[in-house]
C-alpha atoms as a PDB file:
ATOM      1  CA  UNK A   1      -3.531 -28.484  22.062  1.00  0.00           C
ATOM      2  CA  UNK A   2      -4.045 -24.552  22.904  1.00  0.00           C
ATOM      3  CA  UNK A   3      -1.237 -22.376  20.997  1.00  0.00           C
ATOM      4  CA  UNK A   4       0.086 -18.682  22.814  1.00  0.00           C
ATOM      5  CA  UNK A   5       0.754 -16.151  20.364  1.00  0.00           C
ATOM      6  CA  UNK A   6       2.204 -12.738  20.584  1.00  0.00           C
ATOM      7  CA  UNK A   7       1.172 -10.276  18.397  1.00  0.00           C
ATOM      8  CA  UNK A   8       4.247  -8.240  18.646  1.00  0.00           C
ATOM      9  CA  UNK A   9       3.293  -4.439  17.763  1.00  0.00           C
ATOM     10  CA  UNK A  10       5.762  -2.243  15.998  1.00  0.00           C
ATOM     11  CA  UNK A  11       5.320   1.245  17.928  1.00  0.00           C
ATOM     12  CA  UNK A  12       5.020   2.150  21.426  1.00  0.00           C
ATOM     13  CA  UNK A  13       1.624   2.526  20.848  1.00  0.00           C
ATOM     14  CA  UNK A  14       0.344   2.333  24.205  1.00  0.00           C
ATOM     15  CA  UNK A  15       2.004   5.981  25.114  1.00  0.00           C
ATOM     16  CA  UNK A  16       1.345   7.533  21.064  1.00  0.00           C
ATOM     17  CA  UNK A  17      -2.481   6.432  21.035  1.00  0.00           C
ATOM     18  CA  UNK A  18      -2.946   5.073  24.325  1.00  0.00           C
ATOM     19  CA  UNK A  19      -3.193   1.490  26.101  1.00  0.00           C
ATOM     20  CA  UNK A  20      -7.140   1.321  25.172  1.00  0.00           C
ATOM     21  CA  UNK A  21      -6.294   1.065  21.500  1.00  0.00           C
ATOM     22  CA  UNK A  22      -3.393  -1.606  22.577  1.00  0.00           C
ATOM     23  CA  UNK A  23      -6.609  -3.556  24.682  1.00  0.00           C
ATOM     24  CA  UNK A  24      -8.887  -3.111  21.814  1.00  0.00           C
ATOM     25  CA  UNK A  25      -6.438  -4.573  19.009  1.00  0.00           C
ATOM     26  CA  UNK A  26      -6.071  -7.305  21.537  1.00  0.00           C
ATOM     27  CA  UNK A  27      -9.453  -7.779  21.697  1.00  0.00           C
ATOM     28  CA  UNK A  28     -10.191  -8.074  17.792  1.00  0.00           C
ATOM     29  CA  UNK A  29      -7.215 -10.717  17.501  1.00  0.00           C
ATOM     30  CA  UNK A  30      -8.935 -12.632  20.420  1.00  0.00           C
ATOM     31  CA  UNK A  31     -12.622 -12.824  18.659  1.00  0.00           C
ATOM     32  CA  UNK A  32     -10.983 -14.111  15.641  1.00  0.00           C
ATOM     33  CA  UNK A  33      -8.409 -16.699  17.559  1.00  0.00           C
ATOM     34  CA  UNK A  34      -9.763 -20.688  17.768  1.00  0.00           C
ATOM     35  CA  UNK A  35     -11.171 -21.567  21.140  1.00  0.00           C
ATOM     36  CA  UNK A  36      -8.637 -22.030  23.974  1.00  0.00           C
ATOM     37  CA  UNK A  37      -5.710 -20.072  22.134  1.00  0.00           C
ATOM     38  CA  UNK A  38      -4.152 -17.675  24.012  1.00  0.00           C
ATOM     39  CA  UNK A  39      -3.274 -13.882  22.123  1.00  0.00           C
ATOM     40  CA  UNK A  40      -2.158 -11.018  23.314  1.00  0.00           C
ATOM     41  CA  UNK A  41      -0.522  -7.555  21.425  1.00  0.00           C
ATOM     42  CA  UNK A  42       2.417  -5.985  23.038  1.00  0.00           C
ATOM     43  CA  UNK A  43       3.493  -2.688  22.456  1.00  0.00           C
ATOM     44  CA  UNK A  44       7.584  -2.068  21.954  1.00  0.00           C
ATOM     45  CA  UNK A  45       9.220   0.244  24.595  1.00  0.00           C
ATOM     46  CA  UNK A  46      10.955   2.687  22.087  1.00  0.00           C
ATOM     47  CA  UNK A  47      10.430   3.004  18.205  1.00  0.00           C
ATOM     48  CA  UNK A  48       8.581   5.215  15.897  1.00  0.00           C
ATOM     49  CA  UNK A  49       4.810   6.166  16.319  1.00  0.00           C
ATOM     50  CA  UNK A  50       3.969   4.670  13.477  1.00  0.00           C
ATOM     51  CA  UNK A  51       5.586   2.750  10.423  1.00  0.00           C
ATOM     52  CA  UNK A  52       5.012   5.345   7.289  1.00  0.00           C
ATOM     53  CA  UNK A  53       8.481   4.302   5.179  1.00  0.00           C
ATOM     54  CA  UNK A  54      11.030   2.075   4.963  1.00  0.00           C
ATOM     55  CA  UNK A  55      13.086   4.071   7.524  1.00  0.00           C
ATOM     56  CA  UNK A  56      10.604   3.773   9.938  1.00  0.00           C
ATOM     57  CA  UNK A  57      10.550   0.203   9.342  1.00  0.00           C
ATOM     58  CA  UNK A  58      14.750  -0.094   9.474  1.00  0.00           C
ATOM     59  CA  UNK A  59      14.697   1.797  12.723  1.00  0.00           C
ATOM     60  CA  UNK A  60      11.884  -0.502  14.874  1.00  0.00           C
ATOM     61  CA  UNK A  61      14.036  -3.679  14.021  1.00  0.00           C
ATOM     62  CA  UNK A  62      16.501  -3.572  16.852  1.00  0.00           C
ATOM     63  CA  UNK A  63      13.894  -3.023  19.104  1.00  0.00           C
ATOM     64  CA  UNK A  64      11.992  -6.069  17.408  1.00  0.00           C
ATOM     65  CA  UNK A  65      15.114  -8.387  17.947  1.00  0.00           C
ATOM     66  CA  UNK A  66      15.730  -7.220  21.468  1.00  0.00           C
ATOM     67  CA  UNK A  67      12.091  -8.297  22.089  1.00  0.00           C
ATOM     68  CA  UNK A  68      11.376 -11.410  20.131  1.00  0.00           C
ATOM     69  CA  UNK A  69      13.625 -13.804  22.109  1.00  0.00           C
ATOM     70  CA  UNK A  70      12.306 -12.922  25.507  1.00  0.00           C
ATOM     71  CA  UNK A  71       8.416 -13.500  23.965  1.00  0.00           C
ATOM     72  CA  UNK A  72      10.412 -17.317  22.720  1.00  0.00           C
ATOM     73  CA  UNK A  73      11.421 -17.251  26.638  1.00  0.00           C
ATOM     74  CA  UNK A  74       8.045 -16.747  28.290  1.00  0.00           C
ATOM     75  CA  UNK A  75       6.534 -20.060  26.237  1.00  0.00           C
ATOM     76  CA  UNK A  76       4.809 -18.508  23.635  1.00  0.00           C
ATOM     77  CA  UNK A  77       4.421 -20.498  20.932  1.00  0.00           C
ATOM     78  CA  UNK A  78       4.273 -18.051  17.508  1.00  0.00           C
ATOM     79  CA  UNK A  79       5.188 -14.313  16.985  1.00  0.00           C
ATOM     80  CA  UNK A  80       3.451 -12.058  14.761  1.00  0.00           C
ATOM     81  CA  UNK A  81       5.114  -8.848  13.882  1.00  0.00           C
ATOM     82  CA  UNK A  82       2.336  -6.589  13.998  1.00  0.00           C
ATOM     83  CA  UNK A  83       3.533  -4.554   9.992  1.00  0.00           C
ATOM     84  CA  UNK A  84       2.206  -5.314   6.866  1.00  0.00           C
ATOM     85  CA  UNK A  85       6.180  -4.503   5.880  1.00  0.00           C
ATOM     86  CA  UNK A  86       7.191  -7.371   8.218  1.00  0.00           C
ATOM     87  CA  UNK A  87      10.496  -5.361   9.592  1.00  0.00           C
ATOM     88  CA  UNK A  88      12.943  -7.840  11.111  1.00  0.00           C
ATOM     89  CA  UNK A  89      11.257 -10.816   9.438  1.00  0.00           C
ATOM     90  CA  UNK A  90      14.570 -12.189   8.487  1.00  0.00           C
ATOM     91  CA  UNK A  91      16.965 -11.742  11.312  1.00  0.00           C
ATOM     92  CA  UNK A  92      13.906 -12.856  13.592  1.00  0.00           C
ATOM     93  CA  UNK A  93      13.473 -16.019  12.290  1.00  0.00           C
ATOM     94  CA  UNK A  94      17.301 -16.675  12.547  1.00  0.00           C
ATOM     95  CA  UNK A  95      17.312 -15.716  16.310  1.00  0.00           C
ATOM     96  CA  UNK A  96      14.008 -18.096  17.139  1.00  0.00           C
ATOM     97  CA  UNK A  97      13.001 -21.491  16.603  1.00  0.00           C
ATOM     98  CA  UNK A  98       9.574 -20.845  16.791  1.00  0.00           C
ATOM     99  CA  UNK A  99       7.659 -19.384  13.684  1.00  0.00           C
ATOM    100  CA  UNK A 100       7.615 -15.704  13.249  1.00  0.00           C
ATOM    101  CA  UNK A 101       5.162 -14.664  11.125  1.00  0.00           C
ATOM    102  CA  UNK A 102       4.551 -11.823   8.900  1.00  0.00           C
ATOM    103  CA  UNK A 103       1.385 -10.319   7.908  1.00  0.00           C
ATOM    104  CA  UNK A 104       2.109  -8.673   4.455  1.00  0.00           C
ATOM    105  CA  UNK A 105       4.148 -11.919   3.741  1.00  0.00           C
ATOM    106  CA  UNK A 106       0.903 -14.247   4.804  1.00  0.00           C
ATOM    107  CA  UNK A 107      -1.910 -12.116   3.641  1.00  0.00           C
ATOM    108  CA  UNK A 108      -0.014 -11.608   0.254  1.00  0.00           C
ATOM    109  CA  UNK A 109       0.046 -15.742  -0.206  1.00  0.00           C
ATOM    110  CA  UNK A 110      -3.479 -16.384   0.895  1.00  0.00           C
ATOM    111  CA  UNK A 111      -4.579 -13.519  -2.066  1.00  0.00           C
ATOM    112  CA  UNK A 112      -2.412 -15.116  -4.809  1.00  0.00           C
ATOM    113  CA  UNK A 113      -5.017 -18.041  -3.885  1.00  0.00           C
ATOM    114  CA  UNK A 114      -7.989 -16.201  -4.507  1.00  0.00           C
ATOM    115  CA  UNK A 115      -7.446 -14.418  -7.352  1.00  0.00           C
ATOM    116  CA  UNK A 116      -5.547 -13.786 -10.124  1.00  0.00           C
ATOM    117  CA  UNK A 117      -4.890  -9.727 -10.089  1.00  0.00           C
ATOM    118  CA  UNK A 118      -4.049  -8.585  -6.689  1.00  0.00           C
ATOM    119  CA  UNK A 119      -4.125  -4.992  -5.591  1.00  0.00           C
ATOM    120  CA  UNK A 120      -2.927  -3.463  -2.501  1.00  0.00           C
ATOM    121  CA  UNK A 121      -4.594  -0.656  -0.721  1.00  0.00           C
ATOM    122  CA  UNK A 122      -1.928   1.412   1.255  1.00  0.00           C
ATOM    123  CA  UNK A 123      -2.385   4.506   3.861  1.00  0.00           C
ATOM    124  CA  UNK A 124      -0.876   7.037   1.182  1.00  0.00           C
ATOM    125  CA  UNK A 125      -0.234   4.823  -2.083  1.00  0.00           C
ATOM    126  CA  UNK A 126       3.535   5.497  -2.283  1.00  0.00           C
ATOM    127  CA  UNK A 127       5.488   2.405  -2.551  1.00  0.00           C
ATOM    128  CA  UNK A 128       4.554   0.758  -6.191  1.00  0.00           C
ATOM    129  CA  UNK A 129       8.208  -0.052  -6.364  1.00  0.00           C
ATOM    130  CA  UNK A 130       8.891  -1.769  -2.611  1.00  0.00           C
ATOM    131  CA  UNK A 131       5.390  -3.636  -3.414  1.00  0.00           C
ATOM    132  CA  UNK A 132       6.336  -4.860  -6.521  1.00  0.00           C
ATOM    133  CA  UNK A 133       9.613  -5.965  -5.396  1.00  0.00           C
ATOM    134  CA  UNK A 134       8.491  -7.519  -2.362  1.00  0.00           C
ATOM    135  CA  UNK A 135       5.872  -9.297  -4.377  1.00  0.00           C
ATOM    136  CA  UNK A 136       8.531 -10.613  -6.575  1.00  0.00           C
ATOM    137  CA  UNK A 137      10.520 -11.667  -3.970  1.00  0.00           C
ATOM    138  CA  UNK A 138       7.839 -14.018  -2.754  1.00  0.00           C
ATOM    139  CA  UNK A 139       7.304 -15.251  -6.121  1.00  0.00           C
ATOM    140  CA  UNK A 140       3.980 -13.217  -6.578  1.00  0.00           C
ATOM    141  CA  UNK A 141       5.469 -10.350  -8.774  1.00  0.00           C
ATOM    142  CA  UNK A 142       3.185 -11.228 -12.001  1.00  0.00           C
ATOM    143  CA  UNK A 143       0.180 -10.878  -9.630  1.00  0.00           C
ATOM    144  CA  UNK A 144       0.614  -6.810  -8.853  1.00  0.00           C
ATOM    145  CA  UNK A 145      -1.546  -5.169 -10.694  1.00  0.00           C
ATOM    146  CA  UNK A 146      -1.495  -1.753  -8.550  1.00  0.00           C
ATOM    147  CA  UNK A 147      -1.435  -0.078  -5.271  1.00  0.00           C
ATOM    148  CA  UNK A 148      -3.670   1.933  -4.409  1.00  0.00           C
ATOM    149  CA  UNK A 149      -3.607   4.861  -1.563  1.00  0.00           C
ATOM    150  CA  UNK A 150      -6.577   6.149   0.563  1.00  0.00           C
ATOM    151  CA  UNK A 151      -5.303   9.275   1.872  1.00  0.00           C
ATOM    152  CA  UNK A 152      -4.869   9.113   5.044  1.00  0.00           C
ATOM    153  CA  UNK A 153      -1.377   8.186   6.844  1.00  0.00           C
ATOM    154  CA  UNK A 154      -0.931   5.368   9.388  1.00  0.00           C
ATOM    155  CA  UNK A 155      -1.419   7.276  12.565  1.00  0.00           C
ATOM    156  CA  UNK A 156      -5.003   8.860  10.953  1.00  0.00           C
ATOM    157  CA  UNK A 157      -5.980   5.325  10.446  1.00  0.00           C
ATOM    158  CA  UNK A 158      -4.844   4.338  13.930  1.00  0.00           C
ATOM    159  CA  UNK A 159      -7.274   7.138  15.068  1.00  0.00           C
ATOM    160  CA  UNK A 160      -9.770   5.963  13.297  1.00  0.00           C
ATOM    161  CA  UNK A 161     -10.167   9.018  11.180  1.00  0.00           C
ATOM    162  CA  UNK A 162     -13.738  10.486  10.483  1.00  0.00           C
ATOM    163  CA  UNK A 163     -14.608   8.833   6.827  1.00  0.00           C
ATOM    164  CA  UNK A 164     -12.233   6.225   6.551  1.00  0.00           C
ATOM    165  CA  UNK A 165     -13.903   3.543   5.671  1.00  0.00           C
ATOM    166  CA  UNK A 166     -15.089   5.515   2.704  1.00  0.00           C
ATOM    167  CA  UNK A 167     -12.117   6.854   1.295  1.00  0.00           C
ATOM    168  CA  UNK A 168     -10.734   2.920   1.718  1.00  0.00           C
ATOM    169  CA  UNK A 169     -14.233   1.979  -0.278  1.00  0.00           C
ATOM    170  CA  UNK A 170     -13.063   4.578  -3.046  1.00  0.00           C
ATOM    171  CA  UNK A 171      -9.991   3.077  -3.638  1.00  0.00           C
ATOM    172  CA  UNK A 172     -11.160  -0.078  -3.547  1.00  0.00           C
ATOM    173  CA  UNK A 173     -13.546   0.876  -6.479  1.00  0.00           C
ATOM    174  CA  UNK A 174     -10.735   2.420  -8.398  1.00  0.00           C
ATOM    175  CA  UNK A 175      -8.779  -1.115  -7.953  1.00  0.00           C
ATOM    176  CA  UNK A 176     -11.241  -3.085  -9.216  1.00  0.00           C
ATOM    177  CA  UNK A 177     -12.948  -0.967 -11.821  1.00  0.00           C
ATOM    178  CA  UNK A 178      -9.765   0.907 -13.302  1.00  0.00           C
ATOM    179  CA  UNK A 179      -7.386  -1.886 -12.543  1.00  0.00           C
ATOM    180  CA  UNK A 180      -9.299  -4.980 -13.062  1.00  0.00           C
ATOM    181  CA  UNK A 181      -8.349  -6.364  -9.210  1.00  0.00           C
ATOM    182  CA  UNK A 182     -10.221  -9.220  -8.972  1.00  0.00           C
ATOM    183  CA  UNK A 183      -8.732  -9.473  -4.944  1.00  0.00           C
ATOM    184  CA  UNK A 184      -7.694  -6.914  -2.323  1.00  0.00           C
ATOM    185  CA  UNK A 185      -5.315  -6.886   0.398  1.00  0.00           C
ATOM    186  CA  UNK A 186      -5.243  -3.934   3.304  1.00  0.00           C
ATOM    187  CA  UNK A 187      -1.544  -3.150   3.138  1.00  0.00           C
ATOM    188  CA  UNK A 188      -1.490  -1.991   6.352  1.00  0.00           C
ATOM    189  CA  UNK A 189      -2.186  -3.100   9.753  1.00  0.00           C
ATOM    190  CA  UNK A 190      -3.998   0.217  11.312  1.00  0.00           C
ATOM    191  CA  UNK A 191      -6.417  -0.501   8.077  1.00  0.00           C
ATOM    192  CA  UNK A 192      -6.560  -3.741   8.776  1.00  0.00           C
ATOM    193  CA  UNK A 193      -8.366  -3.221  12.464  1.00  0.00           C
ATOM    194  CA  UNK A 194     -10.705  -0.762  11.283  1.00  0.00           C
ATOM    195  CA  UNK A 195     -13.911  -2.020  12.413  1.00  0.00           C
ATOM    196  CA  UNK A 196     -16.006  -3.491   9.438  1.00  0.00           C
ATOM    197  CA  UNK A 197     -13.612  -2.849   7.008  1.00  0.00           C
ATOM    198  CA  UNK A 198     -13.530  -6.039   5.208  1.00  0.00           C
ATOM    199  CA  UNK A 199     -17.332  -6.597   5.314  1.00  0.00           C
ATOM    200  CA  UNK A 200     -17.752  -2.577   3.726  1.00  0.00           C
ATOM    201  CA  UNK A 201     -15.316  -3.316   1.537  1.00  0.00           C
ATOM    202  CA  UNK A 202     -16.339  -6.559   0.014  1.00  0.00           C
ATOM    203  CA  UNK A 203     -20.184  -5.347  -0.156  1.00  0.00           C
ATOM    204  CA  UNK A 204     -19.127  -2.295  -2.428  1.00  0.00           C
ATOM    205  CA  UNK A 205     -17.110  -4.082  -4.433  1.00  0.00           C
ATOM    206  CA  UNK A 206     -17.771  -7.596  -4.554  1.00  0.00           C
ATOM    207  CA  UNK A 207     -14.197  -9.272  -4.345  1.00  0.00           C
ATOM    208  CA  UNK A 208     -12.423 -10.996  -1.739  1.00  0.00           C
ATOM    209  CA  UNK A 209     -10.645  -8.648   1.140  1.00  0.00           C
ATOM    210  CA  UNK A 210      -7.580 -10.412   2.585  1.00  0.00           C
ATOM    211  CA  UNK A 211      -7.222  -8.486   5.499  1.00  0.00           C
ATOM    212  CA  UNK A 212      -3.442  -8.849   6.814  1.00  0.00           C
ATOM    213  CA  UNK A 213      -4.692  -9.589  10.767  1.00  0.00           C
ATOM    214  CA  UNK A 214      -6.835 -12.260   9.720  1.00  0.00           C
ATOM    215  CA  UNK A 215      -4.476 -13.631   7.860  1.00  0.00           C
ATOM    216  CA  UNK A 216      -1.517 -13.446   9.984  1.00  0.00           C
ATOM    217  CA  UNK A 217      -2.998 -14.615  13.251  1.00  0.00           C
ATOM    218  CA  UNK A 218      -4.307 -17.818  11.192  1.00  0.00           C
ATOM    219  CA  UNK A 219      -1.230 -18.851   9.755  1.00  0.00           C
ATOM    220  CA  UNK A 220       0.722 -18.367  13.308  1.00  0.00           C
ATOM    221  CA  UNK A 221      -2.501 -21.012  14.812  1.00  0.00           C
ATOM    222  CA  UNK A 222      -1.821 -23.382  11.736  1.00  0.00           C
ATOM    223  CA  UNK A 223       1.686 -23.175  11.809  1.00  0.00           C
ATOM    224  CA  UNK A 224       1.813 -23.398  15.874  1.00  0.00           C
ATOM    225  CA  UNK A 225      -0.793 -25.746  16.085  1.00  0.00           C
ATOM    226  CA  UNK A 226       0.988 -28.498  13.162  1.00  0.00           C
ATOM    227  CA  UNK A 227       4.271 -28.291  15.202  1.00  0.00           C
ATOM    228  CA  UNK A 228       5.953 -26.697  12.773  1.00  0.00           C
ATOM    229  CA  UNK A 229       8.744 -23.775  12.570  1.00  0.00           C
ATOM    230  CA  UNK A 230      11.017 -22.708  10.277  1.00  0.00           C
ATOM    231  CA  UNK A 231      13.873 -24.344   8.991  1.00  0.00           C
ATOM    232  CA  UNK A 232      17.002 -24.077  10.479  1.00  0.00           C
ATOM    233  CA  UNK A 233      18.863 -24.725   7.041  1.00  0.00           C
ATOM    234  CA  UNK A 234      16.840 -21.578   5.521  1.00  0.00           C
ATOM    235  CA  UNK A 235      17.624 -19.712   8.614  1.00  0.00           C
ATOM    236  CA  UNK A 236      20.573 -20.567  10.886  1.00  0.00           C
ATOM    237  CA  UNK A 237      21.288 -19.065  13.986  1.00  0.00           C
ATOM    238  CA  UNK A 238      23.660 -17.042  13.716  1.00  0.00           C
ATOM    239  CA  UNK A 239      27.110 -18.043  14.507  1.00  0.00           C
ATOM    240  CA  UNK A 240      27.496 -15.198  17.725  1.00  0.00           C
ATOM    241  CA  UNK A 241      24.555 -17.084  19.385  1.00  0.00           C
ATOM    242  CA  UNK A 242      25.248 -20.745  18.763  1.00  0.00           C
ATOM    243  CA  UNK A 243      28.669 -19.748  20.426  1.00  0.00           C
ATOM    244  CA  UNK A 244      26.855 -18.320  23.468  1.00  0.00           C
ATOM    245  CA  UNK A 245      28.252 -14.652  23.200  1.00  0.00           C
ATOM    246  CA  UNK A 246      25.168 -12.772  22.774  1.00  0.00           C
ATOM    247  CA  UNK A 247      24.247 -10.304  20.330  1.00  0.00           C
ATOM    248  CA  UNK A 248      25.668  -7.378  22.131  1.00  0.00           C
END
């Protein structure tokens, strides 16, 4: 049976780079969706251009909760939050019954099945610590071998920078030939829909790319498509809504 996903961006992207680049992310996810599923990205109303910290990240989150339940209204069937950080995972999955996925948090599980010696390429390679303490939390701490940056910040990549792909491909090199990365993951989502990335990638350095979209949209159609959510023991709704008095 035919799944409806919403690939819920994290910036009003729509007025920052403009509703073609909305269209065109929309597009990618739709190639790469199974026959007959429905996907579509939505932009937020208010929120940061772009997620470069953990601030950014904290401040997007009420805008992600105001959002999520209405997508759970209109019938979709799965929510991706469109961050490799996965803002609002959490709290989302307590407001909804049906699964909220998160692309750092999926793309990070499929590439402790690949490999052995995971590295993450970021937009500016700050972060070692949040990585490695995310990875831990998700059980995949011994796995971290580095994080590498590419020089560029989210909104470049977003832009599609002149030479991206090739400072990406550097990095890449360094991970596998300095760090002994036998697997990649793009550790960030503007990365992630750079066209040809993965195939670039993986020909100059011969290792498996996990690219976060991928990843995340194929997990939500698995997920969606076996019936399955997440458990209301791990997350319960919380006790304002089961009462009825909103989260105002």
């Amino acid at each position: 049976m035919p799944v409806r996903i919403v690939y819920q961006l994290t910036s009003p992207m729509d007025k920052t780079i403009g509703s073609q680049e909305v269209l065109r992310r929309q597009t990618v996810l739709r190639d790469y969706a199974a026959k007959d599923n429905e996907v579509v990205a939505e932009p937020t109303a208010t929120g940061p251009a772009a997620i470069e910290s953990a601030r950014d990240a904290a401040i997007v989150v009420p805008e992600l909760i105001r959002l999520a339940p209405l997508a759970e209204e209109r019938g979709f069937d799965a929510i991706i939050i469109g961050c490799f950080s996965d803002p609002g995972i959490d709290a989302l999955r307590e407001l909804l019954r049906i699964p909220v996925i998160g692309p750092g948090a999926a793309s990070l599980h499929l590439a402790a099945q690949l490999g052995t010696r995971i590295s993450v390429l970021t937009p500016a390679g700050r972060g070692l610590g949040r990585t490695a303490a995310r990875m831990r939390g998700l059980g995949l701490g011994a796995l971290l071998v580095s994080v590498r940056g590419i020089g560029l910040s989210v909104m470049e990549l977003a832009r599609q920078e002149p030479g991206a792909l090739d400072k990406a491909a550097k990095a890449a090199a360094l991970a596998v030939e300095q760090d002994q990365a036998d697997v990649l993951v793009l550790g960030c989502m503007s990365m992630a829909f750079l066209p040809g990335i993965c195939e670039t990638l993986s020909e100059r350095v011969g290792v498996p790319i996990v690219n976060p979209v991928i990843a995340a949209l194929k997990t939500a159609e698995m997920i969606a498509g076996m019936k399955l959510a997440h458990s209301k023991i791990a997350y319960p709704l919380p006790k304002r809504q089961e009462l009825g008095e909103g989260l105002g």
